[in-house]
C-alpha atoms as a PDB file:
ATOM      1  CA  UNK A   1     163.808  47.080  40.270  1.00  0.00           C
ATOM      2  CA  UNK A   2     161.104  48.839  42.681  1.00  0.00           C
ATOM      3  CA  UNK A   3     159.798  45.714  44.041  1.00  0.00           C
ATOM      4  CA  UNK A   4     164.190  45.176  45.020  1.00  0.00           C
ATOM      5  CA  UNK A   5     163.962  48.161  46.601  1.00  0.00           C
ATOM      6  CA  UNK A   6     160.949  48.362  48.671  1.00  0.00           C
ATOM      7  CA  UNK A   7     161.522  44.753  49.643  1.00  0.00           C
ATOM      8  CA  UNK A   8     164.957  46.062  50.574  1.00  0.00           C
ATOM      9  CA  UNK A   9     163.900  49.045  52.546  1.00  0.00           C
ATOM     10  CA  UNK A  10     160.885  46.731  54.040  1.00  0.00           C
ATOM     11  CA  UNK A  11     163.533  44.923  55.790  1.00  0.00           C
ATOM     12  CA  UNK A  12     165.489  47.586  56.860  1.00  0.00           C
ATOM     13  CA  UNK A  13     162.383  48.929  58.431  1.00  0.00           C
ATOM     14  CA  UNK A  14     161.175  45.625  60.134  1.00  0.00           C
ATOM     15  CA  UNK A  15     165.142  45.350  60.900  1.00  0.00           C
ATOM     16  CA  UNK A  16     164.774  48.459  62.767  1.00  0.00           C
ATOM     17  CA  UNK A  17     161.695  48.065  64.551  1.00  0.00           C
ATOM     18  CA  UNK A  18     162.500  44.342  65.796  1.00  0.00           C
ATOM     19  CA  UNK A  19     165.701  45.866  67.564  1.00  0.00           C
ATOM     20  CA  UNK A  20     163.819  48.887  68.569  1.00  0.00           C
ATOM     21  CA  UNK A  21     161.011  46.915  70.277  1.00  0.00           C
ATOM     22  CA  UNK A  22     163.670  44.235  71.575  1.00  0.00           C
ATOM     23  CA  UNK A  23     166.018  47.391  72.660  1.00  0.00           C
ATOM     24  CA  UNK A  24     162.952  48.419  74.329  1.00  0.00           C
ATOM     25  CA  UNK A  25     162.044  45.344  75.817  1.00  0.00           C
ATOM     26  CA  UNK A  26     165.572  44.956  77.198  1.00  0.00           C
ATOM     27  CA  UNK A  27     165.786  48.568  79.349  1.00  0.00           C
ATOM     28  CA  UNK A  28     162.305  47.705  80.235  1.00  0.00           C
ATOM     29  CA  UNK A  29     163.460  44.643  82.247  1.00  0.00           C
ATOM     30  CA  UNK A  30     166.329  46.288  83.789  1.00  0.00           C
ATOM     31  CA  UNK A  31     164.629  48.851  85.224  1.00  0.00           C
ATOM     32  CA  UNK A  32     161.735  46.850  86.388  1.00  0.00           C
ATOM     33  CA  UNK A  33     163.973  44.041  87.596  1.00  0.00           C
ATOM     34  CA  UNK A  34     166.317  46.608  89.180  1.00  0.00           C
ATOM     35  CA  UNK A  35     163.368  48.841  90.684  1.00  0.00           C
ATOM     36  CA  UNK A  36     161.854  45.243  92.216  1.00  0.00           C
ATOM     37  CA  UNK A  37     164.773  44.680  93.632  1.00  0.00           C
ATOM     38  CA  UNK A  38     165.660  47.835  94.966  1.00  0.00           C
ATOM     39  CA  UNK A  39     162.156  49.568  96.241  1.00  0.00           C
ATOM     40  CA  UNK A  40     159.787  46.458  96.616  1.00  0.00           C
ATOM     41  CA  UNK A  41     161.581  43.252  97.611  1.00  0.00           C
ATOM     42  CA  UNK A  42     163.204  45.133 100.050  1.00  0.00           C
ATOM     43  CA  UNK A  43     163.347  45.098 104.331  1.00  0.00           C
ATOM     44  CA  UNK A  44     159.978  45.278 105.679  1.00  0.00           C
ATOM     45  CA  UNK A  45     159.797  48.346 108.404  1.00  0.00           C
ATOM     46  CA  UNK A  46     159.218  46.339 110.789  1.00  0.00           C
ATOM     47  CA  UNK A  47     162.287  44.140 110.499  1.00  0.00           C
ATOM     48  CA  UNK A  48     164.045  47.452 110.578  1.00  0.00           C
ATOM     49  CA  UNK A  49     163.011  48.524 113.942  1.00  0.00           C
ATOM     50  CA  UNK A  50     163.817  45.324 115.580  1.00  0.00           C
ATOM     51  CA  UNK A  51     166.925  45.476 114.367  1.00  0.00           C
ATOM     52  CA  UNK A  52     167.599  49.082 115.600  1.00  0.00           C
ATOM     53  CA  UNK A  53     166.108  47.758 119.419  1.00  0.00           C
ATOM     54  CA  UNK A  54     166.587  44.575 120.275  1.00  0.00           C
ATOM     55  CA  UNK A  55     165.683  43.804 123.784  1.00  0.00           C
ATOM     56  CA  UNK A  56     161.969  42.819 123.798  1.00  0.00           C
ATOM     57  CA  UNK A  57     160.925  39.798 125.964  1.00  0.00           C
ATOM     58  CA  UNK A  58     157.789  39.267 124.151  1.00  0.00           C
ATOM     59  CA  UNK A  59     157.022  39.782 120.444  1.00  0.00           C
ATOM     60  CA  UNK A  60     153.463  38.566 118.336  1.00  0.00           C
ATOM     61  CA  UNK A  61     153.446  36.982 115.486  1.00  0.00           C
ATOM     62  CA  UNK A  62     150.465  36.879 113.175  1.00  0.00           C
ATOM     63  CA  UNK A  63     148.394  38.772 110.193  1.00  0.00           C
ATOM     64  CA  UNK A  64     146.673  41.806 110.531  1.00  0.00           C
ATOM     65  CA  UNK A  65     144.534  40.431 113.646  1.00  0.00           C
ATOM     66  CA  UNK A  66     147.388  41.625 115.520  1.00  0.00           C
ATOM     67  CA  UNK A  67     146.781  45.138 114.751  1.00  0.00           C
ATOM     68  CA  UNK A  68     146.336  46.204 118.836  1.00  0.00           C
ATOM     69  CA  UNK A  69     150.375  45.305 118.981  1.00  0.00           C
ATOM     70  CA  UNK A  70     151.335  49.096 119.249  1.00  0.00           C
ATOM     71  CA  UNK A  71     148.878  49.545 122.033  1.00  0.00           C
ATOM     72  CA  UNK A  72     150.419  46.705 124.013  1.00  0.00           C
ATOM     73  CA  UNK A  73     153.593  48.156 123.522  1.00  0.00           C
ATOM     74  CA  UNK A  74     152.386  51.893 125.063  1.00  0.00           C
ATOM     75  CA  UNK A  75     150.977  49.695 127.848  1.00  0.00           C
ATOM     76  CA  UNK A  76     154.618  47.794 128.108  1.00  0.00           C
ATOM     77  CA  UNK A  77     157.625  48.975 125.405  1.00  0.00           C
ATOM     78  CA  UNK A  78     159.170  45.687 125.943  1.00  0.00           C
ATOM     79  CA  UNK A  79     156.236  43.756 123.583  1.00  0.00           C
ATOM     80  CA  UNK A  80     157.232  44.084 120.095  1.00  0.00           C
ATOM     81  CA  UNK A  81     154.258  43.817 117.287  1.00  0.00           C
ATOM     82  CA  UNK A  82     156.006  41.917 114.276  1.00  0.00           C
ATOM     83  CA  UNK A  83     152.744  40.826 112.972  1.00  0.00           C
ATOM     84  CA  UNK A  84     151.332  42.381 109.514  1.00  0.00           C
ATOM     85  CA  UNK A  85     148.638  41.140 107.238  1.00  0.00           C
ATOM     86  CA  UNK A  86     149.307  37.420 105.102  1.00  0.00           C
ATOM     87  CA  UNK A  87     151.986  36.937 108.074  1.00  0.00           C
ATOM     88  CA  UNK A  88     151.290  33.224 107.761  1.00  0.00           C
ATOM     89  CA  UNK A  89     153.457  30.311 108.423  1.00  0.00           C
ATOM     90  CA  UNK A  90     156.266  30.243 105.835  1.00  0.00           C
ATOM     91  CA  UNK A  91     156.579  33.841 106.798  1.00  0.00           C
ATOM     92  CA  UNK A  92     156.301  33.332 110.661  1.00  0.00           C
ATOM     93  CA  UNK A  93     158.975  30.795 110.228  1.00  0.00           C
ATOM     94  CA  UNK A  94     161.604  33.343 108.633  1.00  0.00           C
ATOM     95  CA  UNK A  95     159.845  36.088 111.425  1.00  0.00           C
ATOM     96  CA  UNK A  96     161.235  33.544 114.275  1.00  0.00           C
ATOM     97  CA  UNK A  97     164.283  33.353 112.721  1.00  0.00           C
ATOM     98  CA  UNK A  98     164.951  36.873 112.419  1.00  0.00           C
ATOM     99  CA  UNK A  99     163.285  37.211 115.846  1.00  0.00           C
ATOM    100  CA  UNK A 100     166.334  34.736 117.194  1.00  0.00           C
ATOM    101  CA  UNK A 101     169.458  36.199 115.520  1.00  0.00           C
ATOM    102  CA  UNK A 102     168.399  40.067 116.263  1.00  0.00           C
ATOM    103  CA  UNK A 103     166.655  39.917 119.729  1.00  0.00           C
ATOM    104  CA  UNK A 104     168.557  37.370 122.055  1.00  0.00           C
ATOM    105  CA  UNK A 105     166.582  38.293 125.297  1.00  0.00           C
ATOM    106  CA  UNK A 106     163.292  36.938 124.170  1.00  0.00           C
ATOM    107  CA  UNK A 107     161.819  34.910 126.178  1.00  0.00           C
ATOM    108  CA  UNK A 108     157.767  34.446 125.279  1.00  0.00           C
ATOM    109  CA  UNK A 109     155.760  34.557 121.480  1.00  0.00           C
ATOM    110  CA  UNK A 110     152.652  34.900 120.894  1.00  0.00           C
ATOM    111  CA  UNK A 111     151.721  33.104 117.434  1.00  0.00           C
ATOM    112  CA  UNK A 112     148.589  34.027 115.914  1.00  0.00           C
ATOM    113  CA  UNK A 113     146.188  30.371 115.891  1.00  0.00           C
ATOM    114  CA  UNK A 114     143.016  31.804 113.640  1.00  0.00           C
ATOM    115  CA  UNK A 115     141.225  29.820 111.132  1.00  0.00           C
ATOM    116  CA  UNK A 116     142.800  31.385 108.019  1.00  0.00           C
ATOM    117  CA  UNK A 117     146.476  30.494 108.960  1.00  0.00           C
ATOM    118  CA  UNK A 118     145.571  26.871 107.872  1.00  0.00           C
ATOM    119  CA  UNK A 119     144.210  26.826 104.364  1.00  0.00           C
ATOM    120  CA  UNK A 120     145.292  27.169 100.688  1.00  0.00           C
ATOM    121  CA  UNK A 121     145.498  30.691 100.942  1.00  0.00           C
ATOM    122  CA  UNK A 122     147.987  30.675 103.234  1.00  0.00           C
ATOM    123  CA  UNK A 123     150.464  29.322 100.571  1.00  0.00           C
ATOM    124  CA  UNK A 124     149.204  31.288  97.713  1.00  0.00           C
ATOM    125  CA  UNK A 125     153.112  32.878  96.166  1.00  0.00           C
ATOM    126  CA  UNK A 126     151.345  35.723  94.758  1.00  0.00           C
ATOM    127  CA  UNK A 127     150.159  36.924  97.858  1.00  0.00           C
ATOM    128  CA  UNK A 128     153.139  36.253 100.372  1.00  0.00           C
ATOM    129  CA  UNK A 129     156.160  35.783  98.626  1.00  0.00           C
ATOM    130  CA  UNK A 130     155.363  38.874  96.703  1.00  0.00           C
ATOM    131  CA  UNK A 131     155.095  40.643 100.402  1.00  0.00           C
ATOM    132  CA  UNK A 132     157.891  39.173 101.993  1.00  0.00           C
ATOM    133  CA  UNK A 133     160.504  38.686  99.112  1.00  0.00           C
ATOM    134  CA  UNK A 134     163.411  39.933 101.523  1.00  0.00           C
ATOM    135  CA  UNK A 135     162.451  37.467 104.016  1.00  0.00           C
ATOM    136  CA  UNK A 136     161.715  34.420 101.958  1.00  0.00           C
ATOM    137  CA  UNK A 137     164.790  35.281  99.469  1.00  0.00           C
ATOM    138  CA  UNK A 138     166.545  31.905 101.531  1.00  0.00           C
ATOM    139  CA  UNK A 139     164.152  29.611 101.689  1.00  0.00           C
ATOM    140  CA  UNK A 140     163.070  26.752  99.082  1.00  0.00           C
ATOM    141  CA  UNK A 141     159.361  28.110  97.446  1.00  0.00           C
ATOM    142  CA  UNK A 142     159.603  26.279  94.342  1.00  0.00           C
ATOM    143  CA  UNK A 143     160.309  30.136  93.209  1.00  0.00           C
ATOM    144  CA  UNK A 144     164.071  30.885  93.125  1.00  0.00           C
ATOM    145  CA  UNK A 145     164.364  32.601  89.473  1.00  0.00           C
ATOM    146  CA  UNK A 146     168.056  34.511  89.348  1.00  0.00           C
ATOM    147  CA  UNK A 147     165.475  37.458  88.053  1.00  0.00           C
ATOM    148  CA  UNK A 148     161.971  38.131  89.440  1.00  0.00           C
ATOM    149  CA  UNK A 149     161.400  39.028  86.230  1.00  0.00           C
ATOM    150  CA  UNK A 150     161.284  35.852  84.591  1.00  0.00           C
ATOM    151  CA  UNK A 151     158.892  34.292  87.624  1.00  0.00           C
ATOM    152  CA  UNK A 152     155.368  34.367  85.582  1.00  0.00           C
ATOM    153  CA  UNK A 153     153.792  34.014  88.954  1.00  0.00           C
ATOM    154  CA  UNK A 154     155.165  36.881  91.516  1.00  0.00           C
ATOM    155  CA  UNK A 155     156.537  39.217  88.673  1.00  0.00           C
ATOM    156  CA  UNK A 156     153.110  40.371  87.697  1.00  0.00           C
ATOM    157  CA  UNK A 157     152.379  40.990  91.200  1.00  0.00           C
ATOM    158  CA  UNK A 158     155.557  42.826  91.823  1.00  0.00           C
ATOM    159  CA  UNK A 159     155.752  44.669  89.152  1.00  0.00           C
ATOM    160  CA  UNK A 160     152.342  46.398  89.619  1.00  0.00           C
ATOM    161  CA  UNK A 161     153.851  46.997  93.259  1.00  0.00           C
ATOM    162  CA  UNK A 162     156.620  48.553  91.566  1.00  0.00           C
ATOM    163  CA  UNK A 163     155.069  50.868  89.059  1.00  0.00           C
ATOM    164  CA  UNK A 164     152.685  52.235  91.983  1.00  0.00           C
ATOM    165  CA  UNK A 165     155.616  53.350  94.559  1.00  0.00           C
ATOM    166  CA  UNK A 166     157.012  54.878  91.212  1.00  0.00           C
ATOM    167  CA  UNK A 167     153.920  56.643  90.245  1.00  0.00           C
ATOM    168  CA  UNK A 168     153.340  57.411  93.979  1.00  0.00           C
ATOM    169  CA  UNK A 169     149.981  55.238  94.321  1.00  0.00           C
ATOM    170  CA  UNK A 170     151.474  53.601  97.364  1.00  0.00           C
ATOM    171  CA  UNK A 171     150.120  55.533  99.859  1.00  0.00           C
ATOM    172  CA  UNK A 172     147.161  57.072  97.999  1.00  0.00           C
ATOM    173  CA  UNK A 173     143.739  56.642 100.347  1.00  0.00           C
ATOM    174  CA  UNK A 174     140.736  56.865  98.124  1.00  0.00           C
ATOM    175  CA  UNK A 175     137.778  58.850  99.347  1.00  0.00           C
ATOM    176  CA  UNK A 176     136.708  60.047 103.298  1.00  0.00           C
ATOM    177  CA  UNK A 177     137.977  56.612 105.680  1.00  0.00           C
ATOM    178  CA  UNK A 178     136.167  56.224 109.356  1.00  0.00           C
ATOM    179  CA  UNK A 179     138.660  56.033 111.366  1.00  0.00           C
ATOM    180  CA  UNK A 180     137.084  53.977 114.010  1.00  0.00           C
ATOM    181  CA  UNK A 181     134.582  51.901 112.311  1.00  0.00           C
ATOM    182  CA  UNK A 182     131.649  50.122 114.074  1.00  0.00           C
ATOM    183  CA  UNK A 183     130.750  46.834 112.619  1.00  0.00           C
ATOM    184  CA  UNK A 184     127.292  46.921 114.713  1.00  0.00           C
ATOM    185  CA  UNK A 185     125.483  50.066 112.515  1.00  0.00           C
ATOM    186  CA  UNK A 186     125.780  48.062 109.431  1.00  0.00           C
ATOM    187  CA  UNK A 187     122.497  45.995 109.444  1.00  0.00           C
ATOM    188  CA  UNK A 188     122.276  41.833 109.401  1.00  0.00           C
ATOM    189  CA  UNK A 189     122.001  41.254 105.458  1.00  0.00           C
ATOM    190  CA  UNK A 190     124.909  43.466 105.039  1.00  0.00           C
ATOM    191  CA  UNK A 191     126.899  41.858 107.885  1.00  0.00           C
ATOM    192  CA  UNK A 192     126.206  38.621 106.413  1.00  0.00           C
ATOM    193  CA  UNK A 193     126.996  39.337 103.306  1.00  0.00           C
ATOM    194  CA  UNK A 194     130.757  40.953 104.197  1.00  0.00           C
ATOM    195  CA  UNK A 195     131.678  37.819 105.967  1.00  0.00           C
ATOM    196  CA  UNK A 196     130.810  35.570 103.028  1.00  0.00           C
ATOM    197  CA  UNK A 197     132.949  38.033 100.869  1.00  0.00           C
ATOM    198  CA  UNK A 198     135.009  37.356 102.887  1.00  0.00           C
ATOM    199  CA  UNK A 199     134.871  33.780 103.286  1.00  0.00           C
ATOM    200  CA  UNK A 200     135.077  33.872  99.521  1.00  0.00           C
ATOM    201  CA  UNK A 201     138.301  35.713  99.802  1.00  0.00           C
ATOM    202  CA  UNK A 202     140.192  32.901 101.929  1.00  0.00           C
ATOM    203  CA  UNK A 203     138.961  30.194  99.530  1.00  0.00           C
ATOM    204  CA  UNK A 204     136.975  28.543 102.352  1.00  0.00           C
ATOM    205  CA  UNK A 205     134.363  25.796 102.182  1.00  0.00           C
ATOM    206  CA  UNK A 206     133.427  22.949 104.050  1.00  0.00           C
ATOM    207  CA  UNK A 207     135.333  20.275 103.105  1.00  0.00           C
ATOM    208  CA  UNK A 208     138.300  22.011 102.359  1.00  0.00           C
ATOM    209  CA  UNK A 209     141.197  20.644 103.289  1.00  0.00           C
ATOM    210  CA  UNK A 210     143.922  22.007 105.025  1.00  0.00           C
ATOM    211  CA  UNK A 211     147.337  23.120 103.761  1.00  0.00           C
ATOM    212  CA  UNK A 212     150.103  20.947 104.757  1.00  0.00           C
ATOM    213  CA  UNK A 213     152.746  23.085 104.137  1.00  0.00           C
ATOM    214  CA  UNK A 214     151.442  25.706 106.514  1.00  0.00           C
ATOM    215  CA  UNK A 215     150.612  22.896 108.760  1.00  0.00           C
ATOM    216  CA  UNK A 216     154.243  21.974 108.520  1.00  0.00           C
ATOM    217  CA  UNK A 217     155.763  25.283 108.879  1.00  0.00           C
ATOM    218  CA  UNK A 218     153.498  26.238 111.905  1.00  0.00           C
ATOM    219  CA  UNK A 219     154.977  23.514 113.702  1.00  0.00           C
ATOM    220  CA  UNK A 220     158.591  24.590 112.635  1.00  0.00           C
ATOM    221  CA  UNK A 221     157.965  27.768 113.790  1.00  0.00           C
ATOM    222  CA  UNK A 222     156.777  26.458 117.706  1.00  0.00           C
ATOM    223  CA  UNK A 223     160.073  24.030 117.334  1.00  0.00           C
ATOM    224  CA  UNK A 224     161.979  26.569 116.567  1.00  0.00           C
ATOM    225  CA  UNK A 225     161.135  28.927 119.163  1.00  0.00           C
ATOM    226  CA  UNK A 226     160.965  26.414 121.610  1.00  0.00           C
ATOM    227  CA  UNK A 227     164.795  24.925 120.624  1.00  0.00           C
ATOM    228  CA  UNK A 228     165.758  28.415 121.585  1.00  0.00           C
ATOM    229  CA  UNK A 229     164.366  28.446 125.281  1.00  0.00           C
ATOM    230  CA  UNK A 230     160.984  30.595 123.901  1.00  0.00           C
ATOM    231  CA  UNK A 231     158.085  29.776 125.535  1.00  0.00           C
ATOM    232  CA  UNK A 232     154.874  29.672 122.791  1.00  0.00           C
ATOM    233  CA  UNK A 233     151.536  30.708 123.539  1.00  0.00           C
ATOM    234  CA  UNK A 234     148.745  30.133 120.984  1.00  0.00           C
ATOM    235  CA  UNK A 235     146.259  32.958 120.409  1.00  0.00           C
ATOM    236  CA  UNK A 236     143.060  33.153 118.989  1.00  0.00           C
ATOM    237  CA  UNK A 237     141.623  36.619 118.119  1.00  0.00           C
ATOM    238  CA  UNK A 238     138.305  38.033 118.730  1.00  0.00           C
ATOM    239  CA  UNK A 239     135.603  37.440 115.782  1.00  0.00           C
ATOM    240  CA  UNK A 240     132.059  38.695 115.316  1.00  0.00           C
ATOM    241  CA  UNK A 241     129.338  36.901 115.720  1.00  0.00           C
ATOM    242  CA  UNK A 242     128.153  36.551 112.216  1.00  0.00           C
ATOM    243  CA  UNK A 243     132.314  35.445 111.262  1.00  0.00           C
ATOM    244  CA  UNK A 244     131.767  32.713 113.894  1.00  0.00           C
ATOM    245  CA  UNK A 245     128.087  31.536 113.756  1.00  0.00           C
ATOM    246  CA  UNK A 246     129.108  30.852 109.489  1.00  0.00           C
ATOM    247  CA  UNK A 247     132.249  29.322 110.551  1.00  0.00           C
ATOM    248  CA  UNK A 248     131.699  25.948 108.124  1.00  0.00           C
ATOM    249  CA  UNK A 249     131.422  23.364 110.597  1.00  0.00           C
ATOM    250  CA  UNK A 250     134.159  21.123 109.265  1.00  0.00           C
ATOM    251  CA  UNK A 251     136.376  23.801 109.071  1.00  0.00           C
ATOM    252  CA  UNK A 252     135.762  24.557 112.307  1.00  0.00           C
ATOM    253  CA  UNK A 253     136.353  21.271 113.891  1.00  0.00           C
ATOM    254  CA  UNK A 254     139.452  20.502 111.958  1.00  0.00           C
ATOM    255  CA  UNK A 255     141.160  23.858 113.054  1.00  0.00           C
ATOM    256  CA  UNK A 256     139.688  23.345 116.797  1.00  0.00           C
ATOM    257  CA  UNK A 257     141.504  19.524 116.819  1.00  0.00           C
ATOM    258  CA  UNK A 258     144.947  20.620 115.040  1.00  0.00           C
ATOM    259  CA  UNK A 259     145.249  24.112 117.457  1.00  0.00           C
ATOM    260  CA  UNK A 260     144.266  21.378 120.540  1.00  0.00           C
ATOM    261  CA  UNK A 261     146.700  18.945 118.935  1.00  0.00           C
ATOM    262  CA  UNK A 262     149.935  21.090 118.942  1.00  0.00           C
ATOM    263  CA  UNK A 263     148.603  22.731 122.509  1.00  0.00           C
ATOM    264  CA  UNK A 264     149.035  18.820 123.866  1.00  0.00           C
ATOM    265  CA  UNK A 265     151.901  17.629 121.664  1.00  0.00           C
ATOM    266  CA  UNK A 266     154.180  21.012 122.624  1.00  0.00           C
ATOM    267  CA  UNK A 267     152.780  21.566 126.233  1.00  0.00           C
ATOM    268  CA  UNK A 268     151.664  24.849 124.910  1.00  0.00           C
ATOM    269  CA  UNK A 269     149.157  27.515 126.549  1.00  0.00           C
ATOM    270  CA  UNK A 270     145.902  28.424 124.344  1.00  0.00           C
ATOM    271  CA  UNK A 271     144.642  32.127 124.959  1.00  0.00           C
ATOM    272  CA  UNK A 272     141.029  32.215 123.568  1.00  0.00           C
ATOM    273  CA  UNK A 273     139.768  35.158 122.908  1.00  0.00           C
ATOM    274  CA  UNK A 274     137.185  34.713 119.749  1.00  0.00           C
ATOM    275  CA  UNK A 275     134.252  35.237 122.063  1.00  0.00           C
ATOM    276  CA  UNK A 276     135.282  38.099 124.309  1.00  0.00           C
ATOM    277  CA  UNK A 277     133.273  40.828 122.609  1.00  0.00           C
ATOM    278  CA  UNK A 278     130.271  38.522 121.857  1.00  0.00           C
ATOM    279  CA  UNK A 279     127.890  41.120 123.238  1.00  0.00           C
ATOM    280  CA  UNK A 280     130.280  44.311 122.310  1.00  0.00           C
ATOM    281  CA  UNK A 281     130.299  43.931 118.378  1.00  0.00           C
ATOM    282  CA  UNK A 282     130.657  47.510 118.415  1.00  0.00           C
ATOM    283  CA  UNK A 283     134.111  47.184 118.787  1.00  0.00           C
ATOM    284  CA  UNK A 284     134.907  45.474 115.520  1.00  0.00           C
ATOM    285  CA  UNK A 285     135.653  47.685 112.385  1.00  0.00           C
ATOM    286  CA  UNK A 286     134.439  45.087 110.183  1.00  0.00           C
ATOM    287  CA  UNK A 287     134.238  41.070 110.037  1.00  0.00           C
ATOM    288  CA  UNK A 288     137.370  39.519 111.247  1.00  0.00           C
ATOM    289  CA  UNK A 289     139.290  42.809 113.220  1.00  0.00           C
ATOM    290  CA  UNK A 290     138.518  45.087 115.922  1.00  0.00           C
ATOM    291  CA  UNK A 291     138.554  48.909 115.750  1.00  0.00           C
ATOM    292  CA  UNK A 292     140.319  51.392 117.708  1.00  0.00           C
ATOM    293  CA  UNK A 293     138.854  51.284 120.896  1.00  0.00           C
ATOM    294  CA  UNK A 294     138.000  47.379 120.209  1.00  0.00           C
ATOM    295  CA  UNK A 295     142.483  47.129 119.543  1.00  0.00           C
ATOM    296  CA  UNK A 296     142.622  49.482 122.837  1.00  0.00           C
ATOM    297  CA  UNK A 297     140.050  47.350 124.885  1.00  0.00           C
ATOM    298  CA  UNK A 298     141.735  44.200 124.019  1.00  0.00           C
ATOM    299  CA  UNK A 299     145.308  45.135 124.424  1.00  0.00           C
ATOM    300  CA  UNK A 300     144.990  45.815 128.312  1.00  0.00           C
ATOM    301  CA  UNK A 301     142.923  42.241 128.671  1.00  0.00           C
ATOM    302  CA  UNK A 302     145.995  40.677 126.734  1.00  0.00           C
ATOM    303  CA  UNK A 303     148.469  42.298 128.173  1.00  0.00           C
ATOM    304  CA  UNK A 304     147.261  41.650 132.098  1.00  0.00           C
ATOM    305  CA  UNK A 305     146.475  37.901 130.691  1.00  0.00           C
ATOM    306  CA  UNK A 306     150.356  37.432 130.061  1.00  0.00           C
ATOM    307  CA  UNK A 307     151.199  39.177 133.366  1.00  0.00           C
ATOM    308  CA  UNK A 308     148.919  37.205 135.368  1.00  0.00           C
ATOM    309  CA  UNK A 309     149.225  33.654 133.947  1.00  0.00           C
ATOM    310  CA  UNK A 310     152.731  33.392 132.719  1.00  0.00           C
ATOM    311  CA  UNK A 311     155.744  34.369 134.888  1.00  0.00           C
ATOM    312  CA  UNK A 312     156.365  37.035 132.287  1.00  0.00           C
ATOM    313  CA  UNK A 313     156.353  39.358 135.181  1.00  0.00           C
ATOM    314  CA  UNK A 314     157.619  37.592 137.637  1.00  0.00           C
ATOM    315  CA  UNK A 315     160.843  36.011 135.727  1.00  0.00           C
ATOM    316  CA  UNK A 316     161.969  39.028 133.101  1.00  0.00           C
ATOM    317  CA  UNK A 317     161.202  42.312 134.664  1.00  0.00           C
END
């Protein structure tokens, strides 16, 4: 009779627990899925402001190598800086897009043409579509899930997104930041070893082969622009010496060809600017971007570049 009842009240407890734990579980989802939604896959800031001004004539386009856009736009308000880091093609597509629909007087875009917009990491869902979930919401990723939730690759990444802006990590800075870094004080092995790190980082190696969806949606992303009376410039950013002279030579080549390829195939101009500070590396903050006064420097050379050899001046002032 014992062994009835505590194989009864066994079940009743595993009973219990199983719709506990599934209860659990349940709210769990909900208020990850509806905290995603609401407070991470939302409108990126930037998107915001163009869509509370709308009249620039020139915006960039590109990853965090664009970081001297707000001192182009002190210089001249009517530049708008919609570039932010992993700003790669699938997501400059759906930037040109929004670009088109909110800002009608546009006239010129500058699209980011450095190495890393080519590669495998420039695809990688966890890293973009994670980002830029409002903007890629419409377009085919292979990721579509009615619930975020139930995507095994972006809802880890989101998800830790989302539990930091709830436990107010966002915006946490750990430890005392320079805020105007100089890349030249570090010495050579130390250099050398950040820019393999961050070679590492991008996935690169020699005979890596491009990616031919970003390959396919850079050239959407020129079309597009250019069905819409835009004119496209290609820019490539300033590097240090020791991110250039480790370049892998393949690499190199095949991104040289392809950026020469779509400069001939879409009568497009090619602003090169990877060796401008060759012999002023104390303007870079670390590897691949350039410091205050580096961003300061470089957004008066770009800006007079665009005034003096496109009729950016001339035409839309």
């Amino acid at each position: 009779m014992n062994f009835y009842i505590s194989t009864f009240n066994n079940k009743k407890f595993l009973s219990i627990a199983f719709i506990t734990t599934l209860f659990l579980i349940v709210i769990q989802f909900i208020a990850l899925e509806y905290y995603t939604r609401e407070k991470v896959a939302v409108m990126d800031e930037q998107t915001k402001s163009l869509i509370s001004k709308h009249n620039y004539k020139l915006a960039l386009l590109g990853t965090s190598h664009t970081g001297y856009g707000a001192e182009m736009n002190k210089i001249d308000n009517e530049m708008f800086d919609y570039g932010e880091a992993y700003t790669y093609p699938i997501v400059m597509y759906q930037k040109t897009k929004m670009l088109i629909e909110l800002n009608p007087k546009l006239k010129y875009l500058l699209i980011e043409a450095d190495y890393h917009q080519f590669y495998e990491f420039s695809y990688e869902t966890d890293t973009i579509y994670a980002k830029y979930a409002f903007l890629l919401k419409d377009i085919e990723t292979g990721n579509e899930n009615i619930f975020y939730s139930l995507n095994r690759e972006l809802a880890p990444t989101l998800h830790r997104r989302a539990i930091k802006t709830i436990l107010g990590f966002d915006n946490v800075v750990i430890g005392v930041q320079n805020k105007n870094p100089d890349w030249s004080k570090l010495t050579q092995f130390q250099r050398d070893k950040k820019v393999v790190s961050k070679y590492n980082f991008f996935k690169f190696f020699n005979n890596k082969k491009m990616n031919k969806y970003s390959v396919d949606y850079y050239q959407k992303t020129i079309e597009l622009a250019q069905k819409n009376n835009i004119e496209v410039i290609l820019i490539r950013h300033p590097l240090t010496n020791e991110y250039l002279n480790n370049m892998y030579p393949k690499m190199k080549t095949d991104v040289d060809r392809l950026i020469d390829k779509l400069s001939n195939k879409y009568n497009l101009k090619k602003f090169d600017y990877r060796y401008i500070f060759k012999d002023k590396q104390n303007l870079f903050a670390d590897q691949d971007h350039l410091n205050k006064n580096g961003r300061q420097k470089f957004a008066k050379i770009l800006t007079n570049d665009i005034i003096t050899k496109t009729k950016y001046h001339y035409k839309y002032k």
